[in-house]
Protein backbone atom coordinates (compact mmCIF):
# COMPACT_ATOMS: atom_id res chain seq x y z
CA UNK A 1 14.63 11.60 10.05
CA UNK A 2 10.79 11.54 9.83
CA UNK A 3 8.44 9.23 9.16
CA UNK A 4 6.11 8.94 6.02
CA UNK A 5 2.88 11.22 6.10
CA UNK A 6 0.77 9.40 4.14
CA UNK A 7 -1.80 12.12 4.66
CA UNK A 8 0.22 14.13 2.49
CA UNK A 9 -1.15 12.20 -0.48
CA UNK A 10 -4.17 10.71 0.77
CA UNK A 11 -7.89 12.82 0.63
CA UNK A 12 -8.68 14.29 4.03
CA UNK A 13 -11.68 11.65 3.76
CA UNK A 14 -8.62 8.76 4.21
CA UNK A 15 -8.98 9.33 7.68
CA UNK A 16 -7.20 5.54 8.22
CA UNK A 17 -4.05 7.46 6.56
CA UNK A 18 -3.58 8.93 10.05
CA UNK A 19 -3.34 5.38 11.62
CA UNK A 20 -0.56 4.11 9.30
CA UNK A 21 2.40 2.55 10.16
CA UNK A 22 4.64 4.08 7.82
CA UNK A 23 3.79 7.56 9.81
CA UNK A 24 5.69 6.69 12.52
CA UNK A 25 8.64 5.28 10.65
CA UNK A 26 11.53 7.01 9.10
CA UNK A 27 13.00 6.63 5.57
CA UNK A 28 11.56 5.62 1.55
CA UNK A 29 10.49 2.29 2.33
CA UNK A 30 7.70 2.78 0.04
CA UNK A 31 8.84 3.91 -2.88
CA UNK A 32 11.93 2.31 -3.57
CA UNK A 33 14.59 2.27 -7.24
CA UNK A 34 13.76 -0.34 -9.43
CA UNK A 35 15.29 -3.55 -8.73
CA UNK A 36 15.67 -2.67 -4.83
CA UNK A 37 14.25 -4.92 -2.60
CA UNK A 38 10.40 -3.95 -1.07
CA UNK A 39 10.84 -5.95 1.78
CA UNK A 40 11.90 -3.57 4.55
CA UNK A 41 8.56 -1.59 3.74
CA UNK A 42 6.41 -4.76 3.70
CA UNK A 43 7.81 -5.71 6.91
CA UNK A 44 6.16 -2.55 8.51
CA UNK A 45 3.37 -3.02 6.66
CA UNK A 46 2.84 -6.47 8.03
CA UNK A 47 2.17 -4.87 11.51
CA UNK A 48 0.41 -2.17 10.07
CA UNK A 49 -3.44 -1.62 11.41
CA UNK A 50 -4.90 -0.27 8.58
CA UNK A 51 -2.95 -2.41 5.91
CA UNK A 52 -6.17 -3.31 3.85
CA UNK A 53 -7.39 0.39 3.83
CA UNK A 54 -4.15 1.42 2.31
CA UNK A 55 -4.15 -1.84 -0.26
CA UNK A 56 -7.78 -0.60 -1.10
CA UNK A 57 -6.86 3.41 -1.83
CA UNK A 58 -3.79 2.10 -4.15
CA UNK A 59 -6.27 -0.38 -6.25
CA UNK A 60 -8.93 2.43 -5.97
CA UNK A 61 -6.58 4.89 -7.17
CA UNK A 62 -4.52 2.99 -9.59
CA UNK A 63 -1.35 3.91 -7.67
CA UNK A 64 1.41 2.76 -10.22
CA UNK A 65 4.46 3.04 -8.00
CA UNK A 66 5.63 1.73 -4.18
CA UNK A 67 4.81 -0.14 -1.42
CA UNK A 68 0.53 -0.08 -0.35
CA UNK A 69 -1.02 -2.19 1.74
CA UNK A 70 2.39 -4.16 1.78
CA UNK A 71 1.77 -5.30 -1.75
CA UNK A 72 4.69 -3.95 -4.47
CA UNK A 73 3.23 -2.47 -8.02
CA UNK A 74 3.83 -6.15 -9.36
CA UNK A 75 1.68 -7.77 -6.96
CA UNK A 76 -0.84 -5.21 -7.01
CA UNK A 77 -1.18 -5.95 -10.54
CA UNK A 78 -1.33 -9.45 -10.48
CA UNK A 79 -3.94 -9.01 -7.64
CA UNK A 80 -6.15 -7.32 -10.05
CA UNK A 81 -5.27 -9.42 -13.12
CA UNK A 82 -6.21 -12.78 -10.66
CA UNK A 83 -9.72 -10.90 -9.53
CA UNK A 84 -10.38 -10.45 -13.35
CA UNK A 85 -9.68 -13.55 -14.29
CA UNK A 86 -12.40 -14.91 -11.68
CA UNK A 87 -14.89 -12.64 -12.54
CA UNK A 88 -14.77 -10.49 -8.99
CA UNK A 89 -15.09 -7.18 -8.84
CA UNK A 90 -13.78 -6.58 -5.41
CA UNK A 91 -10.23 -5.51 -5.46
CA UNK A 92 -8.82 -6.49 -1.90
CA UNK A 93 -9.35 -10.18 -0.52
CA UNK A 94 -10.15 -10.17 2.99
CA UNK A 95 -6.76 -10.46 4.86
């Protein structure tokens, strides 16, 4: 099994992409069937060194589905409802 490329969806420019965890890890961890559980990919995430890069593309890019930045499409929506709420424009809190 291979890992995720995330370069495969990610501009050229994303140079970070190549620095992911999830490229060196086997499986869908990312991008899993409703109502299964996003916690094995967030655990990778957690360790991942370019974790607030990735967070920033999917809020930059509206990503609507999986795992980036180890935030689910839930959080990431809530993340962005919260910032709105208070008036902030920048998407990712410092982490």
């Amino acid at each position: 099994m291979t890992g995720f490329d995330p370069s495969s969806i990610i501009p050229p420019a994303q140079d970070w992409a190549a620095d992911a965890a999830c490229a060196e890890v086997g499986g869908d961890f990312w991008h899993p069937d409703r109502g299964e559980p996003t916690a094995p990919g967030k655990r990778i995430c957690a360790r991942c060194p370019v974790r607030v890069e990735c967070l920033q593309h999917a809020l930059d890019n509206d990503e609507q589905h999986g795992t980036w930045g180890g935030m689910s499409e839930g959080e990431r929506r809530l993340l962005i409802r919260r910032r709105r709420a208070e008036g902030d424009s920048a998407a990712v809190v410092a982490a």
